[in-house]
C-alpha atoms as a PDB file:
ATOM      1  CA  UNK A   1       0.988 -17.191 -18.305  1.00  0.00           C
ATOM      2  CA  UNK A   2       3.877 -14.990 -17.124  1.00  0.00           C
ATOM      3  CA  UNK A   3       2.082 -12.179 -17.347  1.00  0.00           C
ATOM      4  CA  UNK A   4      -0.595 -13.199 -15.223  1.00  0.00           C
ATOM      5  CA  UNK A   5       1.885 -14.501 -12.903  1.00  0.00           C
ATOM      6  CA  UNK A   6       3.570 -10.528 -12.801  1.00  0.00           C
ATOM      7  CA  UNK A   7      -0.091  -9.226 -12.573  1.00  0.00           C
ATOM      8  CA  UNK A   8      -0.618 -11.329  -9.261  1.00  0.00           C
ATOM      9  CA  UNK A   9       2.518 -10.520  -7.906  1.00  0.00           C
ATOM     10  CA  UNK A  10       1.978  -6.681  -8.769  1.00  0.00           C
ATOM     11  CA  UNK A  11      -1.246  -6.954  -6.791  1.00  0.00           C
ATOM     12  CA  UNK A  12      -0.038  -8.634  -3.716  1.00  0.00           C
ATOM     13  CA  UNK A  13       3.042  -6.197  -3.731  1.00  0.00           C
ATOM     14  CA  UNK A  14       0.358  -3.054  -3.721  1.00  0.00           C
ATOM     15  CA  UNK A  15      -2.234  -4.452  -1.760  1.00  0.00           C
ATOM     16  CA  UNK A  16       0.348  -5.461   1.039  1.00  0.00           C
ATOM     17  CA  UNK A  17       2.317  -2.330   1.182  1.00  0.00           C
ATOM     18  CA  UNK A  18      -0.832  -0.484   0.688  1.00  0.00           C
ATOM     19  CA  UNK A  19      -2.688  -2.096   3.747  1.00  0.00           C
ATOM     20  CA  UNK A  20       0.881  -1.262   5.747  1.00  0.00           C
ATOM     21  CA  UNK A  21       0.918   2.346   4.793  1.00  0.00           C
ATOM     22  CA  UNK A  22      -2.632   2.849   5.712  1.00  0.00           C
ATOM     23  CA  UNK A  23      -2.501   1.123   8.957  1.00  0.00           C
ATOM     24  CA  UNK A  24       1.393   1.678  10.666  1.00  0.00           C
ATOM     25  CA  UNK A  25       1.223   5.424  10.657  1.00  0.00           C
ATOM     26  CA  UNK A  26      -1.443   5.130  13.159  1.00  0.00           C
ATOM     27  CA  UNK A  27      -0.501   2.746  15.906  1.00  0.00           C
ATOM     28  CA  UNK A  28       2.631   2.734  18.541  1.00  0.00           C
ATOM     29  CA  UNK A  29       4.861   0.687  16.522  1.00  0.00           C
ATOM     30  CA  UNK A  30       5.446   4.260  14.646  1.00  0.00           C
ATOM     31  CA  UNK A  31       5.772   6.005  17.627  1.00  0.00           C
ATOM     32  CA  UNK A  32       8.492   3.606  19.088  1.00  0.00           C
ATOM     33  CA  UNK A  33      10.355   3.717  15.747  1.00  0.00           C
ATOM     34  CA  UNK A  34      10.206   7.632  15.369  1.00  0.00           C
ATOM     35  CA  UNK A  35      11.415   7.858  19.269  1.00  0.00           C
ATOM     36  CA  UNK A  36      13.983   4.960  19.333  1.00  0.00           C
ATOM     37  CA  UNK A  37      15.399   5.197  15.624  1.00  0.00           C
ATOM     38  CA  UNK A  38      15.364   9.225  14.430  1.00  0.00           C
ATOM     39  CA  UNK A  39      16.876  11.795  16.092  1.00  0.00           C
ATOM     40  CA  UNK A  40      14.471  14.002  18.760  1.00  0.00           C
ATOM     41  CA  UNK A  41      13.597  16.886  16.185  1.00  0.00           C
ATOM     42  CA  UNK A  42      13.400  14.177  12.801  1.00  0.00           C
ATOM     43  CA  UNK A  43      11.335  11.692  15.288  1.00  0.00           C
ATOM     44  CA  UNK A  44       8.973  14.938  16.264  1.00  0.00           C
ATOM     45  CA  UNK A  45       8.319  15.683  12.876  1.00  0.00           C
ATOM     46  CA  UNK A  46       7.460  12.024  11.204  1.00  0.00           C
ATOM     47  CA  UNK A  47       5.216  11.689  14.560  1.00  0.00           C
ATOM     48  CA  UNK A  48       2.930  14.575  13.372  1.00  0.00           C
ATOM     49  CA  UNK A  49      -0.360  14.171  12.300  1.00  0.00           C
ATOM     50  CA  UNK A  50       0.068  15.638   8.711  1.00  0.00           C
ATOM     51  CA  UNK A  51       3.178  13.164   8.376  1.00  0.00           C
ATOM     52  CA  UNK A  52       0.918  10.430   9.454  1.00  0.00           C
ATOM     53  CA  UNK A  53      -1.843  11.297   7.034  1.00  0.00           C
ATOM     54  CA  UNK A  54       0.968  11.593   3.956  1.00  0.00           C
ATOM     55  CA  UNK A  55       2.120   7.999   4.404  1.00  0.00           C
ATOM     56  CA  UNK A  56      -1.582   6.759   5.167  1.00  0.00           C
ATOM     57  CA  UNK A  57      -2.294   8.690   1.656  1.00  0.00           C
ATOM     58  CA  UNK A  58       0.503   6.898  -0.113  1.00  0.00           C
ATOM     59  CA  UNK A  59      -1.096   3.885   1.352  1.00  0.00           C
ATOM     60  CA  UNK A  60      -4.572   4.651  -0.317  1.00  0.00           C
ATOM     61  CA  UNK A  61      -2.832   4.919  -3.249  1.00  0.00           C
ATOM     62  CA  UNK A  62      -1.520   1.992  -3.587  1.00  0.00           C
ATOM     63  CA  UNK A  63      -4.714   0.386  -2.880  1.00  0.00           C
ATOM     64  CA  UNK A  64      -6.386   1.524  -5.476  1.00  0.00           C
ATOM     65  CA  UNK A  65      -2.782   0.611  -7.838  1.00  0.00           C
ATOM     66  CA  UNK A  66      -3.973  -3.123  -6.588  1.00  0.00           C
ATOM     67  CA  UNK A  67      -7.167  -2.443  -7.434  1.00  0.00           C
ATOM     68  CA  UNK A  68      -7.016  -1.884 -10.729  1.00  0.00           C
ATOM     69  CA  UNK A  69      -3.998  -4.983 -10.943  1.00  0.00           C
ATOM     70  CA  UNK A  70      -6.691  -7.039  -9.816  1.00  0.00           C
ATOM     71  CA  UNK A  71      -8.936  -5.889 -12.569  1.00  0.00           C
ATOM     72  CA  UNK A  72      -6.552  -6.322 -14.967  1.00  0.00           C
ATOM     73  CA  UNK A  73      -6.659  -9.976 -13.916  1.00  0.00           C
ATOM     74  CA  UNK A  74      -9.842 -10.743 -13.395  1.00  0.00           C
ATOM     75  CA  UNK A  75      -9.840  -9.630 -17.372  1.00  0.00           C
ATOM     76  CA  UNK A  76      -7.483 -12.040 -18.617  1.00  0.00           C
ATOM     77  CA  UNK A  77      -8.912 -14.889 -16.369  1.00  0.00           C
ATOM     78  CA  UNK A  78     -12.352 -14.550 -17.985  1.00  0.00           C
ATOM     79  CA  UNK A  79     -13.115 -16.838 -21.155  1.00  0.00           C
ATOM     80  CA  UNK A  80     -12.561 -14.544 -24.269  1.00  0.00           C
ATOM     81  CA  UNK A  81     -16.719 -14.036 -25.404  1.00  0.00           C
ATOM     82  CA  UNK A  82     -17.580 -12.828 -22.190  1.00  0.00           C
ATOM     83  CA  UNK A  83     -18.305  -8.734 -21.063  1.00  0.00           C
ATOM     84  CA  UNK A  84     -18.534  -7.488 -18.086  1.00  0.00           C
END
């Protein structure tokens, strides 16, 4: 049972940050950070596009990390006989 329980949290940790990563890059909440928060030349560089696409990347990543989590625990809710 505890595993299952770390296997659902280990999902919803991925699949949130995952779905953050992906998304936040590309709208003007990380512009306003990068201009209000970084210095000019720091805030210049995480606004660039390859910057952007790294993070968004990282955020794939994890996606597929919850992916497979969820697999994992869609195998050890089945009933033992069963294949899929």
């Amino acid at each position: 049972m505890i595993a299952r329980i770390q296997t659902a949290m280990t999902l919803y940790v991925f699949g949130a940050l995952g779905l953050f990563l992906l998304a936040v890059p590309w709208t003007s909440v990380w512009d306003q950070v990068a201009i209000a928060l970084l210095p000019k030349a720091l805030g210049a560089w995480v606004r660039s596009g390859w910057v952007r696409g790294a993070v968004s990347g990282l955020g794939a990543l994890d996606l597929v990390a919850a992916a497979r989590e969820a697999r994992a625990l869609w195998r050890g809710l089945r009933p033992r006989g069963q294949r899929s």
